[in-house]
C-alpha atoms as a PDB file:
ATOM      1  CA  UNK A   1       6.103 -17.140  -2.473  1.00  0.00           C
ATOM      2  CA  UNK A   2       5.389 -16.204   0.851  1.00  0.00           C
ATOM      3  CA  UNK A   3       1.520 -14.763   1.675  1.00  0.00           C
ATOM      4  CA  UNK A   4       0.755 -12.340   4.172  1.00  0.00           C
ATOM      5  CA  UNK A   5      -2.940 -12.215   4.217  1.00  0.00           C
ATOM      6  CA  UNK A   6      -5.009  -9.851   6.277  1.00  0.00           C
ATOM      7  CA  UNK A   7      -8.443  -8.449   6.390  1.00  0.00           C
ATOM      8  CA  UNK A   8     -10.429  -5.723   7.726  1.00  0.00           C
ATOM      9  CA  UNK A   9     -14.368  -6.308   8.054  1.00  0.00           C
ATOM     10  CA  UNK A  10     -13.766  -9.889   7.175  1.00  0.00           C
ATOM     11  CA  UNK A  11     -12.940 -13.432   8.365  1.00  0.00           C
ATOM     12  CA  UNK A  12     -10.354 -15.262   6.205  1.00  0.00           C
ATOM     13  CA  UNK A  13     -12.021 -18.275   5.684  1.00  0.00           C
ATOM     14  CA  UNK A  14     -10.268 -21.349   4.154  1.00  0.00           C
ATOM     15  CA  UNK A  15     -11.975 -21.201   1.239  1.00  0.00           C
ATOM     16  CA  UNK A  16     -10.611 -17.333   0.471  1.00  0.00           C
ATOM     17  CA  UNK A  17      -7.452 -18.438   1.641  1.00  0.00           C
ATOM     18  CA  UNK A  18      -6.951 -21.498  -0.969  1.00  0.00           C
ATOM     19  CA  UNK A  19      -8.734 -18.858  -3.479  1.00  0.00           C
ATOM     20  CA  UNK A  20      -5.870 -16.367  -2.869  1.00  0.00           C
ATOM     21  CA  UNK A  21      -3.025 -18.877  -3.358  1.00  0.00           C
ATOM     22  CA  UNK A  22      -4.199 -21.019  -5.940  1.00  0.00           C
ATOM     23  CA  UNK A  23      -5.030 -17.774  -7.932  1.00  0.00           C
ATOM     24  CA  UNK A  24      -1.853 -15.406  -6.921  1.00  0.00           C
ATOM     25  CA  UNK A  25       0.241 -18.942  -6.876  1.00  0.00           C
ATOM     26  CA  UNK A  26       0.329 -18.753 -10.894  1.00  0.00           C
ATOM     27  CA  UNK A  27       3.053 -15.328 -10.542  1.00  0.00           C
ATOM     28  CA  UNK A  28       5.051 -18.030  -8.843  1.00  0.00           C
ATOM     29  CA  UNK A  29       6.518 -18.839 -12.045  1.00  0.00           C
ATOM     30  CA  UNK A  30       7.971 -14.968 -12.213  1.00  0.00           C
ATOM     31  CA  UNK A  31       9.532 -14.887  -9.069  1.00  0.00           C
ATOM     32  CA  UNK A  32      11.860 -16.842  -6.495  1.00  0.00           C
ATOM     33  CA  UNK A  33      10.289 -18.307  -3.763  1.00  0.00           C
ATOM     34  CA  UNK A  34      11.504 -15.907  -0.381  1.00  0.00           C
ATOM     35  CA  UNK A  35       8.980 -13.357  -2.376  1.00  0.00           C
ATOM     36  CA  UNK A  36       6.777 -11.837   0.083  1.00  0.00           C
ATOM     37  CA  UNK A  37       3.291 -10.932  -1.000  1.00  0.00           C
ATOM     38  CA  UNK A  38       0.974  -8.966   1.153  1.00  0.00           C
ATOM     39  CA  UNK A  39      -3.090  -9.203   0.751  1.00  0.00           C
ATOM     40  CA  UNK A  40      -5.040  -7.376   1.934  1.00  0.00           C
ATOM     41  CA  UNK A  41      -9.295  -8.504   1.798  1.00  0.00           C
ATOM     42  CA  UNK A  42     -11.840  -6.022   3.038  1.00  0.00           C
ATOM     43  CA  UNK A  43     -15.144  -5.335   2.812  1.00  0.00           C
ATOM     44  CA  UNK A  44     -17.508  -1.827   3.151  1.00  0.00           C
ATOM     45  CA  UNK A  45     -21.108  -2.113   2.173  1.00  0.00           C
ATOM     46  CA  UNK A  46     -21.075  -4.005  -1.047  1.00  0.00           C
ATOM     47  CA  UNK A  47     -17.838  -3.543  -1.966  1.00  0.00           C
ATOM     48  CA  UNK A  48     -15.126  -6.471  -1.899  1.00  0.00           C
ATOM     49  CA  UNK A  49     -11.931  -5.327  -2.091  1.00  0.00           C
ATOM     50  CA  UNK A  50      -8.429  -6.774  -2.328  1.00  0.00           C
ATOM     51  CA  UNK A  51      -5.031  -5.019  -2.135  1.00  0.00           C
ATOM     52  CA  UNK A  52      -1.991  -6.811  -3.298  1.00  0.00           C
ATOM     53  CA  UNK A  53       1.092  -5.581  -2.942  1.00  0.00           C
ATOM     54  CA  UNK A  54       4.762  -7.158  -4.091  1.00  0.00           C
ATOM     55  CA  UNK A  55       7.767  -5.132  -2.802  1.00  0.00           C
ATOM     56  CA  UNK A  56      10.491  -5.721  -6.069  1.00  0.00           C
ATOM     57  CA  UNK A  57      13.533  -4.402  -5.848  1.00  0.00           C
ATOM     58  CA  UNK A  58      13.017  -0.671  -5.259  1.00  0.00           C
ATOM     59  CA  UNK A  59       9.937  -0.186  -6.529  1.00  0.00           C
ATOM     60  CA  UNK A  60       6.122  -1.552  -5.646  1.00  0.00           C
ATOM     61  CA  UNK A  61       3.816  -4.387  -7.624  1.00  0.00           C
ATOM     62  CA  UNK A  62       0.622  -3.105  -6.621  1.00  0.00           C
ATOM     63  CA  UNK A  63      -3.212  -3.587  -7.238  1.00  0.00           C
ATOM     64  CA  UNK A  64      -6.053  -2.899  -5.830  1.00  0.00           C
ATOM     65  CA  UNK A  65      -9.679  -4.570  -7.460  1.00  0.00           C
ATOM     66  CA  UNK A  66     -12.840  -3.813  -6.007  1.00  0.00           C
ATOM     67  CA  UNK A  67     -16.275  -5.718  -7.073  1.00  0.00           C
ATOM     68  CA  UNK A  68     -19.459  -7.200  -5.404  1.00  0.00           C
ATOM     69  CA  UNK A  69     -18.148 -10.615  -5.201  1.00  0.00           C
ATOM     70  CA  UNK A  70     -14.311 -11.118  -3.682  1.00  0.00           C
ATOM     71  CA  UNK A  71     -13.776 -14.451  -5.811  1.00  0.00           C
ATOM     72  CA  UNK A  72     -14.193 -12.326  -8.879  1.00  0.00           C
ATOM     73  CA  UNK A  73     -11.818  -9.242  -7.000  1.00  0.00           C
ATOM     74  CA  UNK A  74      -9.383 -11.621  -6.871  1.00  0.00           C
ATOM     75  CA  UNK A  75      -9.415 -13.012 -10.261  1.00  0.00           C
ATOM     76  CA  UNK A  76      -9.355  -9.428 -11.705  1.00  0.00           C
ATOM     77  CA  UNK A  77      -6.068  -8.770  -9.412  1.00  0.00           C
ATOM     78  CA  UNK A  78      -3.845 -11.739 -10.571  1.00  0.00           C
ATOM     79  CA  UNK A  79      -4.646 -10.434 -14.105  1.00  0.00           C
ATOM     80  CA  UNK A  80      -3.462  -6.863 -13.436  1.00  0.00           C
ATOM     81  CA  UNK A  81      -0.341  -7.890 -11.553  1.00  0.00           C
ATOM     82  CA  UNK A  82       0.846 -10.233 -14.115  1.00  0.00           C
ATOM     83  CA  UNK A  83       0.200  -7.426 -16.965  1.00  0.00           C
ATOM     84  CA  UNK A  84       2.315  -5.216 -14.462  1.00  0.00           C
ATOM     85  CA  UNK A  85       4.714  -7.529 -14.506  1.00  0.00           C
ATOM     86  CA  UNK A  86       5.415  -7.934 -18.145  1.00  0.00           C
ATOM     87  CA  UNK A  87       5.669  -3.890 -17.948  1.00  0.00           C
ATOM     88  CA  UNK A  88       8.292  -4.064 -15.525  1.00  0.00           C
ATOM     89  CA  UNK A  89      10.146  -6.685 -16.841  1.00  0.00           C
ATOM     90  CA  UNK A  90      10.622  -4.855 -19.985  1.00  0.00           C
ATOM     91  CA  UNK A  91      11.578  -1.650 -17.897  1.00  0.00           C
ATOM     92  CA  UNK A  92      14.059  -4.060 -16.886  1.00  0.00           C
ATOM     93  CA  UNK A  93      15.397  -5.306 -19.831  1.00  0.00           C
ATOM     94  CA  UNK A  94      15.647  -1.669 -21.311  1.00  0.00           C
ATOM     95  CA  UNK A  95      17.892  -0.237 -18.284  1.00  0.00           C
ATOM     96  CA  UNK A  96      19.640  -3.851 -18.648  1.00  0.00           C
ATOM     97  CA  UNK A  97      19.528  -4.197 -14.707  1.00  0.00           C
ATOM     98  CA  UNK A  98      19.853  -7.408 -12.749  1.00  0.00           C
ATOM     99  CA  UNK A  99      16.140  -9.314 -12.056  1.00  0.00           C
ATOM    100  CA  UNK A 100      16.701  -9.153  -8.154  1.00  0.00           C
ATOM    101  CA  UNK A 101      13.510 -11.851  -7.488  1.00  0.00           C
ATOM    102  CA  UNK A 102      12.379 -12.894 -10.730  1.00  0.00           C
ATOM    103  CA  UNK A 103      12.768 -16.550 -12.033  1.00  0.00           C
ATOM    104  CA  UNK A 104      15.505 -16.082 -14.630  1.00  0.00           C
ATOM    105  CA  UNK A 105      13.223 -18.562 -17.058  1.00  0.00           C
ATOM    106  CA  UNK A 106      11.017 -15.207 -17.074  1.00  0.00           C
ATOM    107  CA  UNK A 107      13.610 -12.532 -17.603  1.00  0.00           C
ATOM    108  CA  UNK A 108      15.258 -14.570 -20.163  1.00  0.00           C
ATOM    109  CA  UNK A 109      11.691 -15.098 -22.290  1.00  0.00           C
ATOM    110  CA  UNK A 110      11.278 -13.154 -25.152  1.00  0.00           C
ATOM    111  CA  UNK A 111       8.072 -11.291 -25.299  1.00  0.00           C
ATOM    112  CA  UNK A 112       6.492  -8.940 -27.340  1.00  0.00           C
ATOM    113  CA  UNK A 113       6.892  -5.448 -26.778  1.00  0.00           C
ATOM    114  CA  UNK A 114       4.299  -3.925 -24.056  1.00  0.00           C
ATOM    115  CA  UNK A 115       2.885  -1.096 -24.330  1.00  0.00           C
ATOM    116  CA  UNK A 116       5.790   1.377 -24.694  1.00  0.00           C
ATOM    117  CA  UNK A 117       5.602   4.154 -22.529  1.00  0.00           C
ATOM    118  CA  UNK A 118       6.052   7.636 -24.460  1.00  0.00           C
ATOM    119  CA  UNK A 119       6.336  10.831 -23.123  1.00  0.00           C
ATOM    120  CA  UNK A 120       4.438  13.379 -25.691  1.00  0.00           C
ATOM    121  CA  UNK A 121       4.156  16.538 -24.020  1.00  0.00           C
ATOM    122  CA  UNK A 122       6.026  18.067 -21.453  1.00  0.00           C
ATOM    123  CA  UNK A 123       4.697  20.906 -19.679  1.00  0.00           C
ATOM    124  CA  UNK A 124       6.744  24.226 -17.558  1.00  0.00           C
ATOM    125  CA  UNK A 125       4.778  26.180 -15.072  1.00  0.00           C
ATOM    126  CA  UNK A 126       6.522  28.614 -12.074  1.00  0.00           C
ATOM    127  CA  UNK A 127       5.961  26.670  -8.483  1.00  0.00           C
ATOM    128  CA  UNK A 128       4.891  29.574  -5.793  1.00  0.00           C
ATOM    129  CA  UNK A 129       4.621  28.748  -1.820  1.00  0.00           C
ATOM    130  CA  UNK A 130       0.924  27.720  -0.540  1.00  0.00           C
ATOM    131  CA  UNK A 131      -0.514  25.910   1.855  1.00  0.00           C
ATOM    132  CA  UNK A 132      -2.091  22.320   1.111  1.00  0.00           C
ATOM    133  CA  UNK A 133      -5.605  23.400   1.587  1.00  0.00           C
ATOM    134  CA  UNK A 134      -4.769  25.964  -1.035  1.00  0.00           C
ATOM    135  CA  UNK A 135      -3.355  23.917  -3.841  1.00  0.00           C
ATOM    136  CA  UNK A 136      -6.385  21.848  -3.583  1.00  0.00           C
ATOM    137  CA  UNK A 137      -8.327  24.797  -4.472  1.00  0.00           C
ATOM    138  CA  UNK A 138      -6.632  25.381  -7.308  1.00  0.00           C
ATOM    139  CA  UNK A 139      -6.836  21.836  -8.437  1.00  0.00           C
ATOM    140  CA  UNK A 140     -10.343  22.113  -8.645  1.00  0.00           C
ATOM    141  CA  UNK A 141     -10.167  25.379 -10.172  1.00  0.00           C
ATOM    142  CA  UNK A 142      -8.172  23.956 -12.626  1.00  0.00           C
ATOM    143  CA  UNK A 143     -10.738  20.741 -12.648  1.00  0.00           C
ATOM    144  CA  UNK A 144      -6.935  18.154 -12.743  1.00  0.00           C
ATOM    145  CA  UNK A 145      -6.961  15.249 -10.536  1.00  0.00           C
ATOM    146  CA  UNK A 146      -3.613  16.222  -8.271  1.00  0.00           C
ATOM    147  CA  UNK A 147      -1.415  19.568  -8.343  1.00  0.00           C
ATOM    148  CA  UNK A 148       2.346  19.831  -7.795  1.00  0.00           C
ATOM    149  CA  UNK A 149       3.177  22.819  -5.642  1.00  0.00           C
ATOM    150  CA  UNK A 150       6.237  24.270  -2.823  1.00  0.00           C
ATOM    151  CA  UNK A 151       4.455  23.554   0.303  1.00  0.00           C
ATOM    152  CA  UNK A 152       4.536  27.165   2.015  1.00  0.00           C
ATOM    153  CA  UNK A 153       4.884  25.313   5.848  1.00  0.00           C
ATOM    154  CA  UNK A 154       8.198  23.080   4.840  1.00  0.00           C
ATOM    155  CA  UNK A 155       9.438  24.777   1.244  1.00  0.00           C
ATOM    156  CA  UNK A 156       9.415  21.582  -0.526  1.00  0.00           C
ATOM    157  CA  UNK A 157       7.776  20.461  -3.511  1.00  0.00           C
ATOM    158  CA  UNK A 158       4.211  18.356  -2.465  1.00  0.00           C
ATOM    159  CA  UNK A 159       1.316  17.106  -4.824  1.00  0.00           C
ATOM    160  CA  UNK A 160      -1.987  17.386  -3.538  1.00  0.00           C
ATOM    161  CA  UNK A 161      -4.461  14.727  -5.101  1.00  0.00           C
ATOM    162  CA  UNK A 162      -8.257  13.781  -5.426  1.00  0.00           C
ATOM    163  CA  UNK A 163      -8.969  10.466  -3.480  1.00  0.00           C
ATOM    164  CA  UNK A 164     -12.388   8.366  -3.933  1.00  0.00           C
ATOM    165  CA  UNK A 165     -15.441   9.945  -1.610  1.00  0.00           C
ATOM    166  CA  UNK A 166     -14.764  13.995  -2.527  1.00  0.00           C
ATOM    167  CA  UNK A 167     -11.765  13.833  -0.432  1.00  0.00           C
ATOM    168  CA  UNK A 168      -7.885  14.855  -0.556  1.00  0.00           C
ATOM    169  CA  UNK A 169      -4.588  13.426  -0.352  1.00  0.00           C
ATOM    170  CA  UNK A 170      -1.353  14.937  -0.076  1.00  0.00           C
ATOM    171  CA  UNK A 171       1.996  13.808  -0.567  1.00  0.00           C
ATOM    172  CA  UNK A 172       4.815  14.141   0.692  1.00  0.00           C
ATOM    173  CA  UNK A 173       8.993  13.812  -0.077  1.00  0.00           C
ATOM    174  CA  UNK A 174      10.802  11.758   2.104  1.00  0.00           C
ATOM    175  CA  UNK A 175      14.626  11.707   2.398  1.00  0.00           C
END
């Protein structure tokens, strides 16, 4: 695998380094070895934070793990990336599509079944036009954590979310 590692608020000493590959070089079983993985290490106040994130075919491997100590932050990512990937590869096996990157010693493993995802309510609701400041008034209203809505300035269908530190985020379609 191939590491892109960057920080912000922080040297990358040798010692993280090594920490970062040794630990993230166990998924090196799942995939081939032209896999990029990016890493991102920073640190605000207390917090230690890493971001890894493994572009697969299509879709994202992400995780972020934040605790006082980035050995530990690191340890806690490899363990949600490789539960993410026994999720995906059974998304994979489902939809009987082609592993792209992964090892084929990995998708030909049989595993037990993951947590299967089921969809147990659906819900209907009327989108009307409003403006991004709105809809996050109404997500509070409504106490959620994001709102869909038809963005009133471009007539296309947005979500508005709640990020960490009281603030917003909004996203947006792209074609």
């Amino acid at each position: 695998m191939r590491y892109t590692i960057s920080g912000k608020n922080i040297d990358i000493t040798e010692g993280l380094r090594n920490a970062i590959t040794e630990k993230l070089g166990k998924l090196e079983r799942y995939f081939t070895p032209d896999t990029e993985v990016i890493v991102t290490l920073s640190v605000e106040k207390e917090r230690q934070k890493i971001e890894v994130t493994i572009p697969v075919k299509g879709n994202i491997i992400r995780s972020e793990q934040v605790s006082n100590d980035m050995y530990v932050s690191i340890d806690l990512v490899e363990e949600v990336i490789e539960r993410q990937l026994r999720k995906y590869k059974h998304k994979i096996i489902e939809k009987h599509k082609e592993g792209g990157i992964f090892q084929p010693e990995f998708m030909e493993k049989e595993e037990e079944d993951p947590q299967e995802i089921k969809i147990i309510r659906t819900k209907h609701f009327g989108i009307k036009p409003m403006y991004p400041e709105d809809a996050c008034v109404q997500m509070e209203l409504l106490g959620h954590n994001f709102f869909v809505f038809c963005n009133a300035e471009t007539e296309e269908v947005n979500v508005v979310y709640k990020r960490k530190g009281n603030t917003y985020g909004l996203i947006e379609p792209e074609f």
